[in-house]
Protein backbone atom coordinates (compact mmCIF):
# COMPACT_ATOMS: atom_id res chain seq x y z
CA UNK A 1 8.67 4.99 -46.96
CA UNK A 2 8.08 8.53 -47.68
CA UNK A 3 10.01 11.18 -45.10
CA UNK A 4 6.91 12.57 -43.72
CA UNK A 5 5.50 9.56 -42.77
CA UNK A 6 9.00 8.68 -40.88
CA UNK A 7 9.05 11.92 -38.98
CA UNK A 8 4.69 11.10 -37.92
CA UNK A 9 6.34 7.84 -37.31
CA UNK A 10 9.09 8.81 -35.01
CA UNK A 11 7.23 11.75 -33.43
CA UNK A 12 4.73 9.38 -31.63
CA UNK A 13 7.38 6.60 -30.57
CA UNK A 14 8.77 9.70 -28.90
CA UNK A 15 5.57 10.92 -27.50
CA UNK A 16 5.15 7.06 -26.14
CA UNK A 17 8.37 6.99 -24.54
CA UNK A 18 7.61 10.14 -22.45
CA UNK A 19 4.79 8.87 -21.59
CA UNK A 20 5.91 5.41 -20.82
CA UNK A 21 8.46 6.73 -18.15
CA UNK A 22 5.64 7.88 -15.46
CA UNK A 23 3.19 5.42 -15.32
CA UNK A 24 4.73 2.17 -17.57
CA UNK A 25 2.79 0.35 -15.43
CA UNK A 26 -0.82 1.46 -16.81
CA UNK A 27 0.49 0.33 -20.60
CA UNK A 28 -2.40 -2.06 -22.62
CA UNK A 29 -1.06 -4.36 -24.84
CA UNK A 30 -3.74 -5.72 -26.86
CA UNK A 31 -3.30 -7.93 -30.09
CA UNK A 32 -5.30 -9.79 -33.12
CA UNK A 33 -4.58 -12.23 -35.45
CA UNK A 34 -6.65 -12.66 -38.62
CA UNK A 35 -6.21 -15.52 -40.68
CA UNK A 36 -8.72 -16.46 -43.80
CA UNK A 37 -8.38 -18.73 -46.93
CA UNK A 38 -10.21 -17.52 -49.93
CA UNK A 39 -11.69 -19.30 -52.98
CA UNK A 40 -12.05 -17.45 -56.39
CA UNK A 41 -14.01 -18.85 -59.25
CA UNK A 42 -14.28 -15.73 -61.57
CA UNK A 43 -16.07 -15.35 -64.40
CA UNK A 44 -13.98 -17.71 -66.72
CA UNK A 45 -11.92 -16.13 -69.37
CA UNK A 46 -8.37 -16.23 -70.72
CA UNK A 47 -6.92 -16.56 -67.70
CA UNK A 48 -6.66 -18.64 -64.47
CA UNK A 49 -10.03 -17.73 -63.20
CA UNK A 50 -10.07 -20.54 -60.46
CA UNK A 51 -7.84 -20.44 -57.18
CA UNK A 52 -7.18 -20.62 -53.69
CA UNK A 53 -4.60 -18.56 -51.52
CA UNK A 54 -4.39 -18.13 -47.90
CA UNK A 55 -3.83 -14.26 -46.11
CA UNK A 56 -3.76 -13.03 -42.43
CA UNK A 57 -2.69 -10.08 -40.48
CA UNK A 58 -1.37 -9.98 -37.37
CA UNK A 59 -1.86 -6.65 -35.39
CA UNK A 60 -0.05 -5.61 -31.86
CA UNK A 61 -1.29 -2.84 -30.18
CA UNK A 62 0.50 -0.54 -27.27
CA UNK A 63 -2.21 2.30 -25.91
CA UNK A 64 -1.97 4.28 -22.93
CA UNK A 65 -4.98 6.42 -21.42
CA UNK A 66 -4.84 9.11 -18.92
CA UNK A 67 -6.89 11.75 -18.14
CA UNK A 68 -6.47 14.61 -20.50
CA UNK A 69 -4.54 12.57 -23.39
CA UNK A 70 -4.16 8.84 -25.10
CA UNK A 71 -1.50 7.41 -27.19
CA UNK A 72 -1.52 4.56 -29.05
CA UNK A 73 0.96 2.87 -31.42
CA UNK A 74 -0.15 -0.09 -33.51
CA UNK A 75 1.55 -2.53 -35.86
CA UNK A 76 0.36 -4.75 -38.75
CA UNK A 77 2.03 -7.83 -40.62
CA UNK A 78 0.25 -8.92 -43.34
CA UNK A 79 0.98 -12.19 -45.00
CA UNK A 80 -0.06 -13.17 -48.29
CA UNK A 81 0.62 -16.88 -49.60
CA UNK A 82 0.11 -18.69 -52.91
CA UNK A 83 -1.46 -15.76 -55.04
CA UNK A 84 -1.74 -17.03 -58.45
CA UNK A 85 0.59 -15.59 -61.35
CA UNK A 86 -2.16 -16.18 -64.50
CA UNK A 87 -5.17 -14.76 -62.94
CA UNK A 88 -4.88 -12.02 -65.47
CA UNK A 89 -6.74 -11.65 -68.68
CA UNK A 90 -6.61 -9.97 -71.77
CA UNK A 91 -8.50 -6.34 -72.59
CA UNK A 92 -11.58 -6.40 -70.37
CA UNK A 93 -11.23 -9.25 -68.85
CA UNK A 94 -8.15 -7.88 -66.28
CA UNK A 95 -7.89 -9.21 -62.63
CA UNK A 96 -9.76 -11.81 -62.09
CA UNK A 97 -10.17 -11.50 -58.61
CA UNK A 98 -8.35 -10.24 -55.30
CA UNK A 99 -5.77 -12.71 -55.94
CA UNK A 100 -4.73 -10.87 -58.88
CA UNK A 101 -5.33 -7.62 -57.28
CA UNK A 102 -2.78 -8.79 -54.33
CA UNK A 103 -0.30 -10.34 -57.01
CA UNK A 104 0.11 -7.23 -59.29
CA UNK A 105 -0.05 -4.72 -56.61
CA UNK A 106 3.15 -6.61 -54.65
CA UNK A 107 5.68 -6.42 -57.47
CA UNK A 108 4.10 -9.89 -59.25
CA UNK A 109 5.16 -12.59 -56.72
CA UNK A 110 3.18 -14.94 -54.90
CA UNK A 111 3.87 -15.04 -51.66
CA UNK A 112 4.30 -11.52 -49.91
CA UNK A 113 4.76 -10.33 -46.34
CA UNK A 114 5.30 -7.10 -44.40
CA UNK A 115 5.51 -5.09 -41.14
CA UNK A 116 4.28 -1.58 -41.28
CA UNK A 117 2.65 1.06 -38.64
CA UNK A 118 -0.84 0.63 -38.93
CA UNK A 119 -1.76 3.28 -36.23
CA UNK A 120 0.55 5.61 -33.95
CA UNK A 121 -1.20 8.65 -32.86
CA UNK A 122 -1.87 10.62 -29.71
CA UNK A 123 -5.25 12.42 -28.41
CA UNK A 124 -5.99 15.26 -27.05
CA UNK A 125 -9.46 15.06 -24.27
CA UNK A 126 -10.49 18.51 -22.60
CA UNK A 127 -9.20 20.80 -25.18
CA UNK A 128 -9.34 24.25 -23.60
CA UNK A 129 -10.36 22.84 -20.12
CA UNK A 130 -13.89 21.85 -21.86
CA UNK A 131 -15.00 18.13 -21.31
CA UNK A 132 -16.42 16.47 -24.86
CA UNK A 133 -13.66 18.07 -27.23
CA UNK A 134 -10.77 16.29 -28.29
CA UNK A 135 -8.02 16.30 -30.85
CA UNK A 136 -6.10 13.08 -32.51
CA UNK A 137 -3.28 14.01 -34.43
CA UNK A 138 -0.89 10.96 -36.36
CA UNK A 139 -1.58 7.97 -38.09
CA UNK A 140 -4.95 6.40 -37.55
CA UNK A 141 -7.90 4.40 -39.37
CA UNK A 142 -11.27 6.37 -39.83
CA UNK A 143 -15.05 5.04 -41.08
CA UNK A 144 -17.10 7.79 -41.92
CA UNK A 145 -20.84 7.46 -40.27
CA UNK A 146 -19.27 6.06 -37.08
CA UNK A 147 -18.94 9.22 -35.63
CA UNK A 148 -21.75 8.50 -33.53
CA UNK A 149 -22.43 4.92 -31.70
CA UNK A 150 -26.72 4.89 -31.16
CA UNK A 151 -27.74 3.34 -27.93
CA UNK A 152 -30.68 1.62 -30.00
CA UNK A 153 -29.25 -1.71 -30.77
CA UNK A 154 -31.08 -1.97 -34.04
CA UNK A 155 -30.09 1.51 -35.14
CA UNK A 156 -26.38 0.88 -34.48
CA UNK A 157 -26.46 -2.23 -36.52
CA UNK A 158 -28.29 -0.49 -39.56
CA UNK A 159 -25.30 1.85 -39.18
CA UNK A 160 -22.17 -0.29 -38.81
CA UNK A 161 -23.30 -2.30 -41.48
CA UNK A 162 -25.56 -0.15 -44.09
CA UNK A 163 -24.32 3.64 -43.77
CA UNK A 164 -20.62 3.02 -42.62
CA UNK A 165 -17.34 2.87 -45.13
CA UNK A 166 -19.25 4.29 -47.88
CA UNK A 167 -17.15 7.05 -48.58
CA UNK A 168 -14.60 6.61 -46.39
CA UNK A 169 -13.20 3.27 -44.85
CA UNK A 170 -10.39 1.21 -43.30
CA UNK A 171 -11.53 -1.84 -45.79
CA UNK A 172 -10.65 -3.96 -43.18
CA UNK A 173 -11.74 -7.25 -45.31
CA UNK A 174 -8.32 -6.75 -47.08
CA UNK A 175 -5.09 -8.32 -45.56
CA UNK A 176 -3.57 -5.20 -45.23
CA UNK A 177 -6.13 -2.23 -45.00
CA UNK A 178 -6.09 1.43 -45.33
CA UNK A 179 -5.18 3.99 -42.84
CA UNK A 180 -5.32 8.00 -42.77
CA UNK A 181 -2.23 10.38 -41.87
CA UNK A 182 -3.43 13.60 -40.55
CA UNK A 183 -5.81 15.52 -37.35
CA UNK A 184 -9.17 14.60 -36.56
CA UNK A 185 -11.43 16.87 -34.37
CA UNK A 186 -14.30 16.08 -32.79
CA UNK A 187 -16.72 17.90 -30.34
CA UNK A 188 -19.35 15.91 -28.61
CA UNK A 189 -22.28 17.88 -27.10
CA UNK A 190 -25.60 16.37 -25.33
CA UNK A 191 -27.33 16.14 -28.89
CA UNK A 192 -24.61 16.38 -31.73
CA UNK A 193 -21.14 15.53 -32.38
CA UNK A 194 -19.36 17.55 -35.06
CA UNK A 195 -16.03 15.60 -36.66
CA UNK A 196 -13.76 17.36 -38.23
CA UNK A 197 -11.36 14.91 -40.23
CA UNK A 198 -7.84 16.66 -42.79
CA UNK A 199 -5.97 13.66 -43.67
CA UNK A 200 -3.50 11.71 -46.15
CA UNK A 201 -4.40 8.28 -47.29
CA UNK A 202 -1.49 5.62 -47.20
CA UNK A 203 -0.61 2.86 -48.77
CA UNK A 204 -2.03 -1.02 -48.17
CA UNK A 205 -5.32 -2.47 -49.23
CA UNK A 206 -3.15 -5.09 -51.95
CA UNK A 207 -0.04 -3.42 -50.87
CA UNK A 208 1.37 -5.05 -48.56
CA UNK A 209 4.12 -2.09 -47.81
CA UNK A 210 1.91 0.09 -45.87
CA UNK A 211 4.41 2.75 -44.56
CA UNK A 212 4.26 5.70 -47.59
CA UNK A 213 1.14 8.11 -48.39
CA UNK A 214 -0.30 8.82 -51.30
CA UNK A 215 -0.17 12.49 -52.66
CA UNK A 216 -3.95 13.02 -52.04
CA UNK A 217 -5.87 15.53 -49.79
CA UNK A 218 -9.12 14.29 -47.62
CA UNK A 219 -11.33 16.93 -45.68
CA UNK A 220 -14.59 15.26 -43.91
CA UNK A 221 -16.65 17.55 -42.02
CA UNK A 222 -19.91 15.59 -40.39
CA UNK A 223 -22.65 16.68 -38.23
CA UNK A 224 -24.35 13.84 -36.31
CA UNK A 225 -27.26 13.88 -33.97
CA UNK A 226 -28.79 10.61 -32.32
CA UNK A 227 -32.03 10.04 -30.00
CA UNK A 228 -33.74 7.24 -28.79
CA UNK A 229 -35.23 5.91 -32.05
CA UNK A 230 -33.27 8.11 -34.61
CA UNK A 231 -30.36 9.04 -36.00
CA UNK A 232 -29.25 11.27 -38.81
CA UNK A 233 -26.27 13.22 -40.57
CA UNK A 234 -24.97 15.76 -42.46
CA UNK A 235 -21.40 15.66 -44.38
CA UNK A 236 -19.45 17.28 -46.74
CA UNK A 237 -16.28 15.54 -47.96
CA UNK A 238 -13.78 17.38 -50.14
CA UNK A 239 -10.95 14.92 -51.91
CA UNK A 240 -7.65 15.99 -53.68
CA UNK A 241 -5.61 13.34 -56.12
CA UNK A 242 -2.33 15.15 -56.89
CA UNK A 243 -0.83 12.21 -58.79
CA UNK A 244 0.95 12.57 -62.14
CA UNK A 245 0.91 10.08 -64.80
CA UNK A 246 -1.92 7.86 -63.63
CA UNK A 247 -4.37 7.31 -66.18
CA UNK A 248 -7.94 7.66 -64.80
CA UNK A 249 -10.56 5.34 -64.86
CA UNK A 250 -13.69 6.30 -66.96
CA UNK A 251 -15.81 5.67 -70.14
CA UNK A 252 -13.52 8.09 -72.31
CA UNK A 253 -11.22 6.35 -75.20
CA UNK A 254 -7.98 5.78 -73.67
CA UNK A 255 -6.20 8.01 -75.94
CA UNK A 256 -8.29 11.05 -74.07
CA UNK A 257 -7.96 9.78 -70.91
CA UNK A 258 -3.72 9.61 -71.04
CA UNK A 259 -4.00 13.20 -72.75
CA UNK A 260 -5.83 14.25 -70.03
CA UNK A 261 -3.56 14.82 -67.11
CA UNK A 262 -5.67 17.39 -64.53
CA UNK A 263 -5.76 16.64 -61.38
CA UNK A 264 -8.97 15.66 -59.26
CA UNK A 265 -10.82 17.75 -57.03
CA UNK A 266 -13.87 16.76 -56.09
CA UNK A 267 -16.72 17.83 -53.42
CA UNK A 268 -19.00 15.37 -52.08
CA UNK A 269 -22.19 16.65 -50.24
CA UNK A 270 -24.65 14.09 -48.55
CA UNK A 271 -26.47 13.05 -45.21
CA UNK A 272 -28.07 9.80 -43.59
CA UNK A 273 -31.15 9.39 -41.99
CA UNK A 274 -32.48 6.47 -39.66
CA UNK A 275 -35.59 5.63 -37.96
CA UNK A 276 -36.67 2.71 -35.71
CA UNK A 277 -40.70 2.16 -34.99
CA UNK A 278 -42.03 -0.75 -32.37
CA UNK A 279 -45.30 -2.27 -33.88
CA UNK A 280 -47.47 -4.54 -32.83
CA UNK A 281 -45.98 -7.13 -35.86
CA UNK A 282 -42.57 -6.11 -34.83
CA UNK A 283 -39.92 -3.81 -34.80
CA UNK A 284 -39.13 -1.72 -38.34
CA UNK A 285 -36.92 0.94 -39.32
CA UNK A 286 -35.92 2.59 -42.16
CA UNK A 287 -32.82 3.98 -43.44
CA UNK A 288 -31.93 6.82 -46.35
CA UNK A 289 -28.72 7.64 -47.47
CA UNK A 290 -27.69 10.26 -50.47
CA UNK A 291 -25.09 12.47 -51.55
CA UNK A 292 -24.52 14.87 -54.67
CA UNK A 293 -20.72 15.56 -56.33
CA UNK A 294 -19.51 18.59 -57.92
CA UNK A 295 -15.73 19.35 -59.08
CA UNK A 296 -13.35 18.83 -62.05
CA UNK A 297 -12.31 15.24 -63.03
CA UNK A 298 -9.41 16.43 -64.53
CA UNK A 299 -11.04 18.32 -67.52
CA UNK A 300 -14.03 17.39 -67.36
CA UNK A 301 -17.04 18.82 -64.69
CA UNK A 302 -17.75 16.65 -61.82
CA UNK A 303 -21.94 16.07 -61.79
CA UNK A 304 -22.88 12.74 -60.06
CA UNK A 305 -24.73 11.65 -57.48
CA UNK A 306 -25.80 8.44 -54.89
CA UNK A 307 -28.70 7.35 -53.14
CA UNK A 308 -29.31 4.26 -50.84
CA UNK A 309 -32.98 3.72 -49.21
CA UNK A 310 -34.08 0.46 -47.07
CA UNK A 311 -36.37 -0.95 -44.74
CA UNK A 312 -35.98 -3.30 -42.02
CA UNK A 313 -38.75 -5.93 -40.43
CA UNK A 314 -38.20 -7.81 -36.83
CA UNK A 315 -41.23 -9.67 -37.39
CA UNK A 316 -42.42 -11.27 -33.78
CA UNK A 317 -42.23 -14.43 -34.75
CA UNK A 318 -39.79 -17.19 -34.26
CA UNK A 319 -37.99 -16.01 -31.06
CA UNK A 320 -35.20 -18.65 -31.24
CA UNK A 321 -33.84 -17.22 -34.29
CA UNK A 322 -35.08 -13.52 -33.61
CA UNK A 323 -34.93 -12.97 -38.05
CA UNK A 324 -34.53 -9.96 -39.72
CA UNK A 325 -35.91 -8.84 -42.98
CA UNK A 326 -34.37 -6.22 -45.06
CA UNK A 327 -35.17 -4.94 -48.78
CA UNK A 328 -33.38 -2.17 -50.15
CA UNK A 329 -32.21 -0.32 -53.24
CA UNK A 330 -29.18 1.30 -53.71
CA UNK A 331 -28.09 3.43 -56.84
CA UNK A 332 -25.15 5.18 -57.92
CA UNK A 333 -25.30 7.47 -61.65
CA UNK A 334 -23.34 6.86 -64.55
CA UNK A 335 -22.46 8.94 -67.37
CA UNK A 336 -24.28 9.11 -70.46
CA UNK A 337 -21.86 10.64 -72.97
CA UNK A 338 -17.67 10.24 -72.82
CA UNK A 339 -17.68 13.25 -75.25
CA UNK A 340 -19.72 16.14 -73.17
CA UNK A 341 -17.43 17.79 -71.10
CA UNK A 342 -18.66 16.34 -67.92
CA UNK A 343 -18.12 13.18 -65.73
CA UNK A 344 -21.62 11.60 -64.28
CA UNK A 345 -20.24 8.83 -62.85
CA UNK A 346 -20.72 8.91 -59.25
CA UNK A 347 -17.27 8.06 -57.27
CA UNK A 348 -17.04 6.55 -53.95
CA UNK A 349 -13.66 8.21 -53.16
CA UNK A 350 -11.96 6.05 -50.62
CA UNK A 351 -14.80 3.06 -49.21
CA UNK A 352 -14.83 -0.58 -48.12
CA UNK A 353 -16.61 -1.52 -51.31
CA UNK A 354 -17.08 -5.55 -49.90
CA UNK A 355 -19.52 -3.95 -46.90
CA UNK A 356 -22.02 -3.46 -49.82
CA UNK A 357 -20.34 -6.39 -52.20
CA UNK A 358 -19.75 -8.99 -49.91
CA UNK A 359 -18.80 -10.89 -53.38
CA UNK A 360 -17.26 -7.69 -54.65
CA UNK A 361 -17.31 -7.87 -58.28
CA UNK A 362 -18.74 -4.46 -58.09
CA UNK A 363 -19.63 -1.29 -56.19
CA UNK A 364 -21.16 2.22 -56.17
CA UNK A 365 -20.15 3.17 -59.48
CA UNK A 366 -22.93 3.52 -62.13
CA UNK A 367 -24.87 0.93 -60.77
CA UNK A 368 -28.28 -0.42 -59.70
CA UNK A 369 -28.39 -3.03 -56.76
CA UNK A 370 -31.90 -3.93 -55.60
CA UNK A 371 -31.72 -6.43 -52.41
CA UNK A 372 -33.60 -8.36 -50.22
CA UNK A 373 -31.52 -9.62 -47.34
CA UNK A 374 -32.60 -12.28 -44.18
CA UNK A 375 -30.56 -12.56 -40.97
CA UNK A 376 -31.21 -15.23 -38.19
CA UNK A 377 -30.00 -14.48 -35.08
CA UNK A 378 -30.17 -17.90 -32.89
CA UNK A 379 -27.43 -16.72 -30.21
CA UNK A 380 -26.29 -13.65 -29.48
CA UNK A 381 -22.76 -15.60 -30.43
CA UNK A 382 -24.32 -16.91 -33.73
CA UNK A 383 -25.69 -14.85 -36.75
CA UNK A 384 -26.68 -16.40 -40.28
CA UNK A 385 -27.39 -14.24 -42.93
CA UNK A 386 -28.03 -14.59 -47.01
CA UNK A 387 -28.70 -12.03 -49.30
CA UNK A 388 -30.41 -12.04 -52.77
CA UNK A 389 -28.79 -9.20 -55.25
CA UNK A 390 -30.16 -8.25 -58.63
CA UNK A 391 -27.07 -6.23 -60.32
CA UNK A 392 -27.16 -3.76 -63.29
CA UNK A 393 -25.43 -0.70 -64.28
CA UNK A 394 -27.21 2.46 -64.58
CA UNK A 395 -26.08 3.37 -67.57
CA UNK A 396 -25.55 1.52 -70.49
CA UNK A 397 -22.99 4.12 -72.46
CA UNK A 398 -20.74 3.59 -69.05
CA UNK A 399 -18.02 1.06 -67.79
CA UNK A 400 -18.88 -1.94 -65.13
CA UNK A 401 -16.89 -0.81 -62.48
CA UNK A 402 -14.87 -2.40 -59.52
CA UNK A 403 -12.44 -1.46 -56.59
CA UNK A 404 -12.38 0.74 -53.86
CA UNK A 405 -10.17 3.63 -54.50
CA UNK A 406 -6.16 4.10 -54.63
CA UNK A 407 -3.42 2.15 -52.81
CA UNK A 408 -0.28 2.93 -54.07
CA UNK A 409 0.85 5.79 -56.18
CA UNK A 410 1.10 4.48 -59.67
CA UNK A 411 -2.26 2.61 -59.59
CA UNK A 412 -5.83 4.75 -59.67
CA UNK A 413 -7.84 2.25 -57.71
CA UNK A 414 -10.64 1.20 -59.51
CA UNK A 415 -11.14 -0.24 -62.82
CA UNK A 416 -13.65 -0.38 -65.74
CA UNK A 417 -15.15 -2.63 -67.76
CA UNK A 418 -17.09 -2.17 -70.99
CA UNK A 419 -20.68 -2.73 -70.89
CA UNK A 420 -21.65 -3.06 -74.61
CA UNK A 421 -24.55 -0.80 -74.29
CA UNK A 422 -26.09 -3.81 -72.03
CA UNK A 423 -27.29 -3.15 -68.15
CA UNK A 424 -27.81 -6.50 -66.63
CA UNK A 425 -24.96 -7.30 -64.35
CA UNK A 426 -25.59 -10.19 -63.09
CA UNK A 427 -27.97 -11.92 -59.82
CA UNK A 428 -26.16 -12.57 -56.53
CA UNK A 429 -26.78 -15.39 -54.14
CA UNK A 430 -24.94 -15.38 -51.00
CA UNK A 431 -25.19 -16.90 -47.29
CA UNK A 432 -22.74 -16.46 -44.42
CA UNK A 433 -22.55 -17.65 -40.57
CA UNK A 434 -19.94 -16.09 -38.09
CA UNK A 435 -19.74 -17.33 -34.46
CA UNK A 436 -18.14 -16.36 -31.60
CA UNK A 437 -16.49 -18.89 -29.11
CA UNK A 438 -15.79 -16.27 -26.20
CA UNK A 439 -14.13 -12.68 -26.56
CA UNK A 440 -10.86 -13.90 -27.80
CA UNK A 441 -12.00 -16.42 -30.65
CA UNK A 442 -14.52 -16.51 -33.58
CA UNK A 443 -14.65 -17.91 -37.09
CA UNK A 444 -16.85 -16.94 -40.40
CA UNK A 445 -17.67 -18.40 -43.45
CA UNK A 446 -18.80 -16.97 -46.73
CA UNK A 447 -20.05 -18.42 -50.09
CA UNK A 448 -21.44 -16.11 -52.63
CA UNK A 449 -23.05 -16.98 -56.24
CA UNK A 450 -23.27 -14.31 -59.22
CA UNK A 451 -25.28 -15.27 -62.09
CA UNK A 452 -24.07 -13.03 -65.18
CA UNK A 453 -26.03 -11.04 -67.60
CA UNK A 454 -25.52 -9.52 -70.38
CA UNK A 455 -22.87 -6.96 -69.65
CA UNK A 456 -20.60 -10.29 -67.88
CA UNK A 457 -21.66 -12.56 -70.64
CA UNK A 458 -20.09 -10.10 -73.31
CA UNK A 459 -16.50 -10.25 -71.36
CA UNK A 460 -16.31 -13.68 -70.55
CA UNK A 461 -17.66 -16.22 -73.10
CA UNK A 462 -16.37 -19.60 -71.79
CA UNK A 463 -18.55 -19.07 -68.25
CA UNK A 464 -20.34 -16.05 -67.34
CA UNK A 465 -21.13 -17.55 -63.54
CA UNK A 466 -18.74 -17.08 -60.78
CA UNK A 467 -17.90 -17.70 -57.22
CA UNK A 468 -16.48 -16.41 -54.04
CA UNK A 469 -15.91 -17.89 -50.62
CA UNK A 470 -13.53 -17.96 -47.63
CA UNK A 471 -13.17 -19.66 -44.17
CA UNK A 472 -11.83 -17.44 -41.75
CA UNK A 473 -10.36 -17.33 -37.98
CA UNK A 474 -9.96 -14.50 -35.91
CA UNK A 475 -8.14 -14.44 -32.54
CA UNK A 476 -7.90 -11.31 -30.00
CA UNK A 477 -5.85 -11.26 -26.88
């Protein structure tokens, strides 16, 4: 663990034990264990594409709220079991799967396990003696587009599940996650919150030693206005990787990438835009998300961009499933040439990559994902949903990429595959049902289907098909 993260660490157990003195009695201890078992059938290669393992979490909370301030401290054990040691393949091939992602990142063993803080912050409410300001300063998780919850049911949903994590997430799917060391300011008026956000990434997502940083700068500056029917957004996000001697991911020869050893700085500049319309057929809305990058990539320029538009349908039809229609089209640029001087590809900084992949072979990264998605919604306990993807990268001189950003200090966080000068990815199939019992337990299930093209067909010759699912229980207390 890194000595700034022990004195954060120790500064808040302090904090908590002033505060605990006064009023022990008004201390909430709250508590969640995750468990899930996961089934990988990569594309099938020269490795050990097909496996099973088994990973939970277990999270206890301690959170005290007054009337000017908060405190919480939070703690995470992850446990990973049976990861497979051959899921590896040669050249392009790599990781083939989270299960090689989780064994390589741990020190290449199979079974790995940790206790880490996952949270320990206090919060500042009133700053100034002026109600809808506040101030969080520690360790803490962070989604950008949450800034704002929308009273309109079908807005917030659009939100939590299409416009949050894209740039920056907790990728809570993982068995370990990703939290943020730093301040976060936010000031909520009657029609706009502004967030301010200067943080630190830390370690986790594969790792399951969450306790260091990484040497990486984050400043998120959002503002967010919501109405009855509509919501929208501005950002700008500015990101900072310091790290020496990690070799970048990109469509350069590998001999210029390990030559080049500049830094990354790059600015991200977007928005988000939702609307929600009652019809006579139904309720629709529509959603459009974008954002523009300029920097250095080491030495090269930083010219990329993103865009994300969708429409939604709650036809009035079939009340005892109340379904949900969705089509969409999401797009992030590649780059053209390796030997211009400039990096196109468009880079997702820090995300939750499998909110957008929910079989996350890929991501935002120089690709194309047209959808059209269904969601049944029987019981407000029960809600069945399957998805039909068609893949492709968006540029054919550019890498199939994968991952969700860094981890742990000698790792970049996303990798790249070649793409031939092909563009079909491959067609996704995928269906999953989640119910809740009561407040305290629910379980989900996932099975997803990708058909490979060309560009997957090229890597893996013995079986360009692959699949993903998991069973998973979660209990709260």
């Amino acid at each position: 663990m890194q000595v700034g993260a022990w004195r954060r660490l120790l500064l808040v157990v302090a904090v908590a034990g002033v505060a605990l003195k006064p009023a022990a009695g008004q201390i909430s201890v709250t508590g969640s264990l995750r468990t899930r078992v996961e089934a990988w059938d990569w594309f099938a290669g020269n490795g050990n594409n097909d496996y099973a393992y088994s990973g939970s979490i277990l999270r206890v909370s301690l959170r005290e709220t007054r009337r000017t301030f908060d405190w919480q401290l939070e703690l995470a054990a992850p446990l990973i079991l049976g990861l497979p040691d051959n899921a590896i393949g040669p050249g392009g091939q790599g990781q083939m799967g989270f299960g090689a992602s989780y064994y390589t990142a741990n020190g290449r063993i199979t079974n790995a396990a940790m206790v880490f803080p996952k949270q320990g912050f206090i919060r500042f409410d009133e700053l100034g003696g002026h109600s809808g300001q506040s101030l969080k300063a520690g360790r803490m998780e962070f989604i950008d587009g949450t800034e704002v919850a929308p009273k309109d049911a079908a807005i917030a949903a659009v939100k939590r599940e299409r416009i949050a994590h894209r740039l920056l997430g907790n990728v809570g799917f993982s068995h370990v996650g990703r939290s943020f060391d730093g301040v976060e300011y936010a000031r909520n008026g009657s029609a706009l919150n502004l967030t301010l956000f200067a943080v630190r990434p830390t370690r986790g997502v594969y790792q399951v030693d969450g306790w260091g940083e990484l040497n990486a700068n984050v400043f998120y500056a959002a503002l967010t206005g919501s109405r009855a029917h509509a919501d929208w957004r501005i950002f700008g996000l500015g990101y900072s990787d310091y790290r020496d001697g990690v070799v970048k991911t990109d469509n350069r020869a590998v001999a210029a990438r390990t030559a080049d050893t500049g830094h990354i700085n790059i600015g991200t500049f977007g928005g988000h835009y939702l609307q929600t319309a009652a019809t006579s057929a139904g309720n629709v809305d529509f959603l459009f998300w974008g954002a523009v990058q300029t920097g250095s990539w080491g030495n090269l320029a930083q010219r990329s961009s993103a865009v994300a538009v969708e429409a939604g349908w709650q036809p009035a039809v079939a009340p005892a499933v109340r379904p949900w229609v969705r089509i969409g089209y999401d797009r992030g640029s590649g780059d053209g040439n390796p030997n211009d001087g400039t990096h196109g590809t468009f880079f997702p900084v820090l995300p939750t990559p499998r909110i957008y992949a929910r079989f996350p072979f890929f991501n935002l990264m120089n690709s194309r994902d047209a959808f059209v998605e269904l969601v049944l919604r029987p019981t407000k306990s029960l809600a069945i949903r399957s998805d039909l993807h068609s893949v492709a990268v968006a540029n054919r001189n550019d890498l199939w990429y994968s991952g969700g950003g860094m981890y742990q200090p000698w790792t970049f966080g996303y990798t790249g595959r070649p793409s031939n000068g092909q563009a079909g990815l491959a067609t996704m199939y995928d269906a999953s049902v989640d119910y809740s019992f009561d407040a305290h337990v629910s379980v989900g299930a996932y099975l997803g289907h990708a058909a490979g093209k060309s560009v997957v067909q090229a890597i893996y010759p013995k079986g360009a098909n692959g699949n993903f699912g998991f069973l998973e229980l979660l209990l709260r207390m």
